[in-house]
Protein backbone atom coordinates (compact mmCIF):
# COMPACT_ATOMS: atom_id res chain seq x y z
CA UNK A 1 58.63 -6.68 -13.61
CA UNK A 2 58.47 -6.15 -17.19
CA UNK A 3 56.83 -3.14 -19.02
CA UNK A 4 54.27 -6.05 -20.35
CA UNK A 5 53.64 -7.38 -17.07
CA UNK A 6 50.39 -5.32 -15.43
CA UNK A 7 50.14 -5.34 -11.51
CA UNK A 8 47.73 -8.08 -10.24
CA UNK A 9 44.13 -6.03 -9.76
CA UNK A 10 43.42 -5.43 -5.94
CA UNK A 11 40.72 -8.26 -5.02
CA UNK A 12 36.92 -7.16 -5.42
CA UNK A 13 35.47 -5.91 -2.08
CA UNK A 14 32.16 -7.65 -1.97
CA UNK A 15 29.84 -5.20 -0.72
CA UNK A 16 27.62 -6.29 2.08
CA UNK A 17 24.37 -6.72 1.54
CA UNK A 18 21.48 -6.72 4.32
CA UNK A 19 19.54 -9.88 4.23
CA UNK A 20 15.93 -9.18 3.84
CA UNK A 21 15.31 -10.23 7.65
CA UNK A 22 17.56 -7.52 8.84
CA UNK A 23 15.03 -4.88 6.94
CA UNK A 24 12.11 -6.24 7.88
CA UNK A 25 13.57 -6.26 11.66
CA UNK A 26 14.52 -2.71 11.37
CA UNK A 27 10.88 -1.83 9.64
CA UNK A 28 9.09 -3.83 13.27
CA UNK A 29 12.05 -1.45 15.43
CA UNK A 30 11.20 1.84 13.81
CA UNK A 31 7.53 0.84 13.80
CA UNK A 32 8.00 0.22 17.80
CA UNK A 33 10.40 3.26 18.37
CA UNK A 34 6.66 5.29 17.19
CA UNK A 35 4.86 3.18 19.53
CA UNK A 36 6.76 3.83 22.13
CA UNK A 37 6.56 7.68 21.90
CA UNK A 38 3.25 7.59 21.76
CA UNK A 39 2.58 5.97 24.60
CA UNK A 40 5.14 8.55 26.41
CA UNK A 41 3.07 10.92 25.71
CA UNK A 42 -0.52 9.08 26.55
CA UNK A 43 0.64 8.84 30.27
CA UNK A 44 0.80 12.06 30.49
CA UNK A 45 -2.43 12.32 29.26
CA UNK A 46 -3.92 10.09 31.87
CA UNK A 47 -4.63 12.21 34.55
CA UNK A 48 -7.45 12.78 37.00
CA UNK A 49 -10.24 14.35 34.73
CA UNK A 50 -8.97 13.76 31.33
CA UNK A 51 -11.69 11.89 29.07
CA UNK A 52 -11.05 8.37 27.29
CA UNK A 53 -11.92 9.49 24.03
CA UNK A 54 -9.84 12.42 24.20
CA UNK A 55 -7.26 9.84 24.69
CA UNK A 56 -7.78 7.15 21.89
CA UNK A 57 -8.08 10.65 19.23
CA UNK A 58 -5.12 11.84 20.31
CA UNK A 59 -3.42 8.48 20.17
CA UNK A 60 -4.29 7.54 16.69
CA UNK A 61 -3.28 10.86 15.35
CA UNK A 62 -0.06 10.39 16.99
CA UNK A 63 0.69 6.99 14.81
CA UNK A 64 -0.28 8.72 11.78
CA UNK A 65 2.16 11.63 12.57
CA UNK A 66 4.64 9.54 13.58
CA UNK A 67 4.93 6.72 10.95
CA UNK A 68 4.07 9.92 8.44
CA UNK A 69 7.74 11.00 8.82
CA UNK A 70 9.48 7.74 8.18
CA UNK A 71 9.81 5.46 4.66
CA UNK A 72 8.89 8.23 2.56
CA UNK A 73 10.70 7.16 -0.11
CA UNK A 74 9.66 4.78 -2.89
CA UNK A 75 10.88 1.41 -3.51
CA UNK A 76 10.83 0.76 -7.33
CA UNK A 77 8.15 3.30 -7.72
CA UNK A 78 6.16 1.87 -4.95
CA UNK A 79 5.12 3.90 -1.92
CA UNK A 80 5.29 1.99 1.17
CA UNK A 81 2.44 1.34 3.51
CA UNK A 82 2.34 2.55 7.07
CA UNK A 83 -0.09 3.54 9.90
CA UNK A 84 -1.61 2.17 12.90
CA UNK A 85 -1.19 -1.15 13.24
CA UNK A 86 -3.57 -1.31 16.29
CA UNK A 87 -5.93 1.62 16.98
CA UNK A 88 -5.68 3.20 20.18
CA UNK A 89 -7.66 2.03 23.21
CA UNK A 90 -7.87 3.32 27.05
CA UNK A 91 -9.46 0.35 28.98
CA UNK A 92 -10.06 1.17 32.56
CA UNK A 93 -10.44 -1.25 35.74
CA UNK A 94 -12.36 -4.27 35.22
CA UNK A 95 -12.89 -3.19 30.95
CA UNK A 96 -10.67 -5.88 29.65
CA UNK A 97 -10.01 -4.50 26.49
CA UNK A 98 -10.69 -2.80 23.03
CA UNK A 99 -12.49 0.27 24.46
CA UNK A 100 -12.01 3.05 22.21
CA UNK A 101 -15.39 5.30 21.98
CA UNK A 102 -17.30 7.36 19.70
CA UNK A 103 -18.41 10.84 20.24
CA UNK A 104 -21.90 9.29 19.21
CA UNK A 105 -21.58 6.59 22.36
CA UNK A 106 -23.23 7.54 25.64
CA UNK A 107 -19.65 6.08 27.06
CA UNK A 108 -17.91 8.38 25.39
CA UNK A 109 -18.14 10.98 28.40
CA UNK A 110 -16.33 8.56 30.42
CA UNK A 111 -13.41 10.48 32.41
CA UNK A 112 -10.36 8.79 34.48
CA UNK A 113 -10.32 9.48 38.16
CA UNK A 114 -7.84 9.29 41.02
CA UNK A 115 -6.70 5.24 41.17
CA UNK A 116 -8.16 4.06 38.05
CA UNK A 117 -6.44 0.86 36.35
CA UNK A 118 -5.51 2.41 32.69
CA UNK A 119 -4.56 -0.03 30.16
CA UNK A 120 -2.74 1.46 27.00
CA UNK A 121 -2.90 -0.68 24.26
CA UNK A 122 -1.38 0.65 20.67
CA UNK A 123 0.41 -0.31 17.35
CA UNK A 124 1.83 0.76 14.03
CA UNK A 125 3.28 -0.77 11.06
CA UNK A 126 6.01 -0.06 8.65
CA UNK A 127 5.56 -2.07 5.56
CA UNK A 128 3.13 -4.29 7.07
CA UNK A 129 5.29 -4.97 10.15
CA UNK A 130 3.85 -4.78 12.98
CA UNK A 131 4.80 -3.47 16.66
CA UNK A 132 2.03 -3.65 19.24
CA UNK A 133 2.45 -2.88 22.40
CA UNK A 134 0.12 -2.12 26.00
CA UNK A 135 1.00 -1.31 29.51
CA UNK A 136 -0.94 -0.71 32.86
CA UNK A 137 -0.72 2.34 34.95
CA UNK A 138 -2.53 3.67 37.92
CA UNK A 139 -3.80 7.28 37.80
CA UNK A 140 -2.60 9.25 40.60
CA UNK A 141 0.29 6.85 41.80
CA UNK A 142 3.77 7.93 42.45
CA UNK A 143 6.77 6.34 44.75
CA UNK A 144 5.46 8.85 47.54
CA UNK A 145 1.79 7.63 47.16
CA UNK A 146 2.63 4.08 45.75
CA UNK A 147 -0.06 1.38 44.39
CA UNK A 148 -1.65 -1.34 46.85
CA UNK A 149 -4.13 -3.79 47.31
CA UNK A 150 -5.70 -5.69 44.86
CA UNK A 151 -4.75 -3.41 42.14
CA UNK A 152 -1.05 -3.91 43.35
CA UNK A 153 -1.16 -7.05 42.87
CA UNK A 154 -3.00 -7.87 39.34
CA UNK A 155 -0.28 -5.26 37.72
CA UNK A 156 2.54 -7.37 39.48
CA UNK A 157 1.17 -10.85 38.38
CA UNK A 158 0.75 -9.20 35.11
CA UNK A 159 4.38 -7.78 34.43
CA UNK A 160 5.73 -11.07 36.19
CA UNK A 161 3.78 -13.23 33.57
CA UNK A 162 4.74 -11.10 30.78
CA UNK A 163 8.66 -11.41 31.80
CA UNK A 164 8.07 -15.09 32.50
CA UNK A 165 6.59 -15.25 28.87
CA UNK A 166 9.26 -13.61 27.29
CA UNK A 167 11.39 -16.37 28.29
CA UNK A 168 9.12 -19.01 27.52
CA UNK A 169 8.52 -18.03 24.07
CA UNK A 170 11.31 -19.45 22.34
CA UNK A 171 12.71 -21.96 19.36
CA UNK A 172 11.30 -25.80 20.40
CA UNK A 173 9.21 -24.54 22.69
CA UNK A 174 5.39 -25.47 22.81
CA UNK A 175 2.64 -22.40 23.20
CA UNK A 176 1.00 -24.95 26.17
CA UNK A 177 4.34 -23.97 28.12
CA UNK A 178 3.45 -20.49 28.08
CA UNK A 179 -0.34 -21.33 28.65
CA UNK A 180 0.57 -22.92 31.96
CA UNK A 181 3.96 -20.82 32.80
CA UNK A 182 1.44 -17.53 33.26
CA UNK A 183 -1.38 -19.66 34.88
CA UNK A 184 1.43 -20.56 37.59
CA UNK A 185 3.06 -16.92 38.06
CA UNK A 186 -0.38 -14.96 38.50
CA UNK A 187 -1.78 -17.55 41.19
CA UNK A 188 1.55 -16.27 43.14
CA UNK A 189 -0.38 -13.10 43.67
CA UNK A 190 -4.68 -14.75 44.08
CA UNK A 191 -5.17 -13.55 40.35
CA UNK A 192 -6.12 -15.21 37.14
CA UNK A 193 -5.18 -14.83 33.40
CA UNK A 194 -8.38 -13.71 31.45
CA UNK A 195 -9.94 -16.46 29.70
CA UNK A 196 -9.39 -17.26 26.57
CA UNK A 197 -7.00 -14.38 25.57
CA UNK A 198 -4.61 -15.07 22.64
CA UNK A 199 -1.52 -14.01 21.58
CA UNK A 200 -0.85 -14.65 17.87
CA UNK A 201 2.45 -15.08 15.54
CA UNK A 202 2.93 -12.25 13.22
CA UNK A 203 4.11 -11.86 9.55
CA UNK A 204 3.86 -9.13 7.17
CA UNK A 205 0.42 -7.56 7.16
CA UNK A 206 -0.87 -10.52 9.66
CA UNK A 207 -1.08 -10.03 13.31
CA UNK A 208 -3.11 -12.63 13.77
CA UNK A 209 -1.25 -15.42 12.65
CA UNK A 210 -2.13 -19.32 12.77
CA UNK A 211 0.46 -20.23 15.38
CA UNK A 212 -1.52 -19.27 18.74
CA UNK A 213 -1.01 -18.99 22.26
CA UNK A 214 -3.83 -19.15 24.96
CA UNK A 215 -4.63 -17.82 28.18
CA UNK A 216 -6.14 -19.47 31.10
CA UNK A 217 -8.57 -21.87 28.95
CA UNK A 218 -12.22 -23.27 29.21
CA UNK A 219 -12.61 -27.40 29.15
CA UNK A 220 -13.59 -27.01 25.77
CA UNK A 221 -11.05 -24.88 24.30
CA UNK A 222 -8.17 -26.86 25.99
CA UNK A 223 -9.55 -30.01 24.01
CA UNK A 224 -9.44 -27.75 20.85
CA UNK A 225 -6.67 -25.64 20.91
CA UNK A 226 -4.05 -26.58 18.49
CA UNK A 227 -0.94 -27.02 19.82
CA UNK A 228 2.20 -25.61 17.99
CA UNK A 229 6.14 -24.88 18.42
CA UNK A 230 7.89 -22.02 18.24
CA UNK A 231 10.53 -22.15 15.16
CA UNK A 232 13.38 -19.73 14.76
CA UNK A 233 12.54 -16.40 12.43
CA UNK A 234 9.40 -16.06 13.57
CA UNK A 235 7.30 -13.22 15.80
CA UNK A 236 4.79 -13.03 18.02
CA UNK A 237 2.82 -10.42 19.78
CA UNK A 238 2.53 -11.73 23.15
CA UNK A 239 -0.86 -10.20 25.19
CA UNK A 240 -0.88 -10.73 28.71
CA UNK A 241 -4.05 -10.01 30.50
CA UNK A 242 -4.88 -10.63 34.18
CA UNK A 243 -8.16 -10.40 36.23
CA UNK A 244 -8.38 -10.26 40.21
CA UNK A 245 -11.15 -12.06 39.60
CA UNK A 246 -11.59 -15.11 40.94
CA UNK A 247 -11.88 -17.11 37.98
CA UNK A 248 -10.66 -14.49 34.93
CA UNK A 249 -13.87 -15.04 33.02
CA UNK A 250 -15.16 -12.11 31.04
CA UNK A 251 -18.17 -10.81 29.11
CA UNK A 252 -19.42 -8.50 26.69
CA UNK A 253 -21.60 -5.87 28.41
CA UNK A 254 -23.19 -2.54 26.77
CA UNK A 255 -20.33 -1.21 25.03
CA UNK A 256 -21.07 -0.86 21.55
CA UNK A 257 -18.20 -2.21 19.46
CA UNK A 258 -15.95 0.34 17.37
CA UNK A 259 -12.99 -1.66 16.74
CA UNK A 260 -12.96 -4.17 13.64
CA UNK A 261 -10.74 -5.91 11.19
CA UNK A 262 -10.65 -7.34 7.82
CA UNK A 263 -10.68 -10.79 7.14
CA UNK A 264 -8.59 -11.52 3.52
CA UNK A 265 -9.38 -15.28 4.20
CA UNK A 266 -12.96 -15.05 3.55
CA UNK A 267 -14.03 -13.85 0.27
CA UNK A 268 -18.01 -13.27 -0.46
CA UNK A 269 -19.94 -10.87 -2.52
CA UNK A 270 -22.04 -8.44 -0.47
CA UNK A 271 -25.23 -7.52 -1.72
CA UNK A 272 -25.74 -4.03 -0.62
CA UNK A 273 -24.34 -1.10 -2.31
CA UNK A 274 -23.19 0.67 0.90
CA UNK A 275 -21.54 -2.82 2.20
CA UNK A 276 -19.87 -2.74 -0.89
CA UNK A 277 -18.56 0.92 -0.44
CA UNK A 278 -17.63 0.44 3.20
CA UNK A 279 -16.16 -2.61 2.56
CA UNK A 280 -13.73 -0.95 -0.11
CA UNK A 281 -12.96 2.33 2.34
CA UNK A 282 -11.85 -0.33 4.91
CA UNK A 283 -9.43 -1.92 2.53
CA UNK A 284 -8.17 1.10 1.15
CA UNK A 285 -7.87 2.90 4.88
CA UNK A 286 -6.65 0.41 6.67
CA UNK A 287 -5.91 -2.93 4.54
CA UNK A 288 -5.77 -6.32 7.07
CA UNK A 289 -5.04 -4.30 9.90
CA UNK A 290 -7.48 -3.75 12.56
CA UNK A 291 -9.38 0.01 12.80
CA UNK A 292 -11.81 2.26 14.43
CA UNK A 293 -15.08 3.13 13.09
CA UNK A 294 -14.16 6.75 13.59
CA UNK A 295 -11.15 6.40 10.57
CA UNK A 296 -14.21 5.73 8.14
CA UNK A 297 -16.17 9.32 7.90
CA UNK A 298 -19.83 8.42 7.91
CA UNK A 299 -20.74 6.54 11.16
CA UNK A 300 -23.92 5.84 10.09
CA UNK A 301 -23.43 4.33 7.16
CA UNK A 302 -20.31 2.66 8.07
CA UNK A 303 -21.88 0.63 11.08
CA UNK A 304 -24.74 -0.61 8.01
CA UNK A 305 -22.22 -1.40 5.93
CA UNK A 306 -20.71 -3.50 8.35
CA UNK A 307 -23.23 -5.49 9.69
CA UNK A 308 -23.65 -7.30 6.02
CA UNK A 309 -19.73 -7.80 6.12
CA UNK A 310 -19.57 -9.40 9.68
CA UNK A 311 -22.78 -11.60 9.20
CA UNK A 312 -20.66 -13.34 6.25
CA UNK A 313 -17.26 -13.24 8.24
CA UNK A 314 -15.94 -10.54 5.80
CA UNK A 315 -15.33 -8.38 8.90
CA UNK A 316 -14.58 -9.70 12.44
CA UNK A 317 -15.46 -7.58 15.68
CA UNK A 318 -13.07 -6.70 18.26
CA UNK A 319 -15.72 -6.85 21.41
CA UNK A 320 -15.35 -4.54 24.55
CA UNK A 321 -15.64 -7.71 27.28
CA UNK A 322 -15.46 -7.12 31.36
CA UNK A 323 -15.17 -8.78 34.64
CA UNK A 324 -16.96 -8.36 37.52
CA UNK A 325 -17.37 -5.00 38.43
CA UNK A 326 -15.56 -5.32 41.76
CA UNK A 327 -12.46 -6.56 39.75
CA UNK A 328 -9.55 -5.18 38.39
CA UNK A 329 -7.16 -6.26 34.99
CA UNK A 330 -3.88 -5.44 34.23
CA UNK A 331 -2.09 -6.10 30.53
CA UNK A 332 1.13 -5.68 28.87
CA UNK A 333 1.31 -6.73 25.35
CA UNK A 334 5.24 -7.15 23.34
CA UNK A 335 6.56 -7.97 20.00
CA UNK A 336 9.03 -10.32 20.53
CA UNK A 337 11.05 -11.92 17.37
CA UNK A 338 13.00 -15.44 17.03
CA UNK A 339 16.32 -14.91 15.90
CA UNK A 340 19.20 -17.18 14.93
CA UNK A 341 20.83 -15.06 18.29
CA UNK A 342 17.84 -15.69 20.48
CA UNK A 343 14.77 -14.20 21.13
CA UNK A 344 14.88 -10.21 20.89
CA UNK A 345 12.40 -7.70 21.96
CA UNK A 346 10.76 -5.66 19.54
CA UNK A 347 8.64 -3.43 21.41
CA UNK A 348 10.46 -1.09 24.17
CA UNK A 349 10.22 -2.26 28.09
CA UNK A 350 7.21 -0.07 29.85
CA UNK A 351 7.91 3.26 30.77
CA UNK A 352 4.90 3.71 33.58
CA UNK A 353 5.75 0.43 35.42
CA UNK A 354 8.76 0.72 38.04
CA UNK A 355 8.93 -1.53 41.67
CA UNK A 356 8.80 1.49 43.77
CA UNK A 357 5.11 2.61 42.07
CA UNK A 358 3.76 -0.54 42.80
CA UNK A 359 4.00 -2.15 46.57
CA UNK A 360 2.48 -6.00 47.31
CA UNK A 361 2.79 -7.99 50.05
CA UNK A 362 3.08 -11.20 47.89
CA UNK A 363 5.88 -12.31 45.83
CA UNK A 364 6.46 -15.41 43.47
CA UNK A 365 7.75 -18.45 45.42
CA UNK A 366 8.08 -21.37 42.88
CA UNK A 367 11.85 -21.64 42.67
CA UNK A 368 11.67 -22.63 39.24
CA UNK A 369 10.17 -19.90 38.06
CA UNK A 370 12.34 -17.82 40.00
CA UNK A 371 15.40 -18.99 38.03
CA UNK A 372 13.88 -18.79 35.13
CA UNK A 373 13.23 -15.10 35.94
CA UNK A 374 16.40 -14.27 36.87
CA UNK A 375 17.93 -15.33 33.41
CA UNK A 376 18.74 -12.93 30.84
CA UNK A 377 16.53 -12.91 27.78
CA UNK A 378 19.36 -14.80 25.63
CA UNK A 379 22.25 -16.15 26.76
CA UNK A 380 25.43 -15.27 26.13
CA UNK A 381 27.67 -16.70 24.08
CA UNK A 382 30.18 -17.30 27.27
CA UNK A 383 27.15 -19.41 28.90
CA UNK A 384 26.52 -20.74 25.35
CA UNK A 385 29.69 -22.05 25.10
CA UNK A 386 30.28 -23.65 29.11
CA UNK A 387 26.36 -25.53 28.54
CA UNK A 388 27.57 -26.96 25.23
CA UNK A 389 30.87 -27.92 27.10
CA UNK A 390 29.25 -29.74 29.54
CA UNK A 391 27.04 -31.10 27.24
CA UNK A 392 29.67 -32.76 25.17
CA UNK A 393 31.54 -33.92 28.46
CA UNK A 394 27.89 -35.47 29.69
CA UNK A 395 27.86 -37.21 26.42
CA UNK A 396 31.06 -38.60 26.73
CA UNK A 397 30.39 -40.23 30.39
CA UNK A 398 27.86 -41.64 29.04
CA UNK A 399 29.29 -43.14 26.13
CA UNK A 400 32.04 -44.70 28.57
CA UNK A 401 29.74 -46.29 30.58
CA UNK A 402 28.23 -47.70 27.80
């Protein structure tokens, strides 16, 4: 080589650069990492004696702590959002959801006792992603005193519908297959989903997306429910909640409703000042994500404020409903995400639930939903590979006998 003659540069390493999906997946995994401390921690809250509203406080603080100590930094000068995603509620028995007191609310002195059905249901966002989660456990119950009876049994149809629906949520799959997958799985065990329950897609700063999956429907909203497909990249919070009711149906009672959310599709101008005020707090406190009157100061003035902003759709309710009274309802709620791979949880499995805590004499029996059980939430790419062998070799028979 000639003193002219420079050595060929070494090629450029192209540095690898994370697709936006991969940071918005790891924004949903930290924000369900928080979740899923808290909720460690609310179980051991839940003991014989310990008040709900105690609970639900101590929750919600716990999201703000948590999601206080991650994404501190700005992005281009911009700070990014975070916080509770879904306030904190302690439902108990036949209270289907959303119950999260005030001090003001003659409820609020409620305390759990020795075999009460406790449903956790929590969330927080990083960035405006979303991980919400909920799980059932009994008060009391250990593998030395297990669970039985009817309670036994809703909290097994439950977990066994929400592992049936993990599997049924996936790319070309309708929402009507998971409608009728968990209808099938909870009659197993003489219990019924609770009417009219939806699960929703998520996106960034929407948990309540348009895609939409039902529970146990009425006549009329089977005729007008829309029906939709699952499509790869996209996630859904998946809430499954059973009754041993008879029929799952559910209604508002005297709880006073302290959960509500914003509605950014709906624009109006409010005429009162305070409506105005509380509408703005709202925004600023908790943007499109649902919250607790208690996050807004002034009680008093924040339930008038409301009132104007729900009348005219501004605001919608989240409404404490029940079954019967002799009835019991079980839930578990997941994040679950699309992926080019397959579908992958977001939220964490549940820490209370284990086989040995909870002991039924029934079990499923439809084969079919056995094997579908049994399979692992993706495949592999081993079993990838032998179906699309197969596959190709049906294809071919069938092009020779053609």
């Amino acid at each position: 080589m000639s003193d002219s003659e420079k050595p060929a540069a070494p090629p450029a390493v192209e540095e690898k650069k994370t697709s936006t999906a991969e940071v918005d997946l790891t924004k949903y995994k930290t924000a369900a990492e928080i979740v899923n401390n808290v909720t460690k921690k609310l179980i051991e809250l839940c003991v014989e004696g310990a008040k709900v509203i105690d609970i639900c406080v101590e929750g919600d603080k716990l999201l703000e702590q948590g999601t206080g100590t991650v994404y501190n930094k700005p992005i281009k000068g911009i700070k990014i959002s975070k916080g509770v995603a879904f306030p904190t509620c302690v439902s108990v028995n036949n209270t289907v959801s959303h119950f999260s007191p005030l001090a003001s609310d003659p409820q609020s002195s409620q305390v759990l006792a020795k075999d009460d059905v406790v449903k956790l249901h929590l969330g927080a966002h990083i960035d405006g992603f979303a991980a919400v989660s909920a799980e059932t456990l009994v008060v009391g119950a250990s593998a030395e005193n297990p669970v039985t009876g009817r309670r036994a049994d809703v909290i097994k149809a439950a977990w066994t519908a929400a592992e049936i629906a993990m599997r049924t949520v996936k790319v070309g799959n309708k929402n009507w297959a998971v409608t009728e997958a968990v209808g099938k799985v909870t009659t197993a065990w003489d219990c019924k989903p609770v009417e009219g329950m939806l699960s929703c897609q998520q996106t960034q700063n929407v948990i309540d997306g348009k895609k939409r999956i039902i529970l146990n429907p009425s006549e009329t909203q089977k005729r007008d429910f829309e029906a939709a497909t699952f499509a790869e990249g996209e996630v859904y919070g998946v809430d499954i909640l059973v009754s041993s009711g008879e029929d799952g149906k559910a209604r508002v009672e005297e709880s006073r409703t302290t959960l509500y959310q914003r509605d950014s599709t709906v624009t109006y101008q409010l005429k009162m000042k305070t409506s105005r005020t509380v509408l703005s707090e709202v925004q600023k406190k908790a943007g499109a994500f649902p919250f607790n009157i208690r996050t807004l100061g002034d009680e008093k003035r924040a339930r008038m404020g409301l009132q104007e902003a729900v009348q005219h759709s501004l605001v919608k309710p989240y409404d404490v409903v029940y079954t019967p009274a002799s009835t019991f309802v079980a839930a578990f709620h997941f994040t679950i995400a699309l992926l080019p791979g397959g579908p992958s949880m977001i939220t964490l499995p549940p820490i209370w639930y284990k086989p040995e805590l909870v002991k039924t004499e029934k079990e499923l029996e439809d084969e079919e939903l056995k094997a579908l059980l049994a399979r692992n939430l993706r495949e592999s790419k081993k079993s990838k590979k032998k179906k699309a062998a197969k596959e190709g070799v049906e294809a071919a028979d069938d092009a020779n006998e053609a």
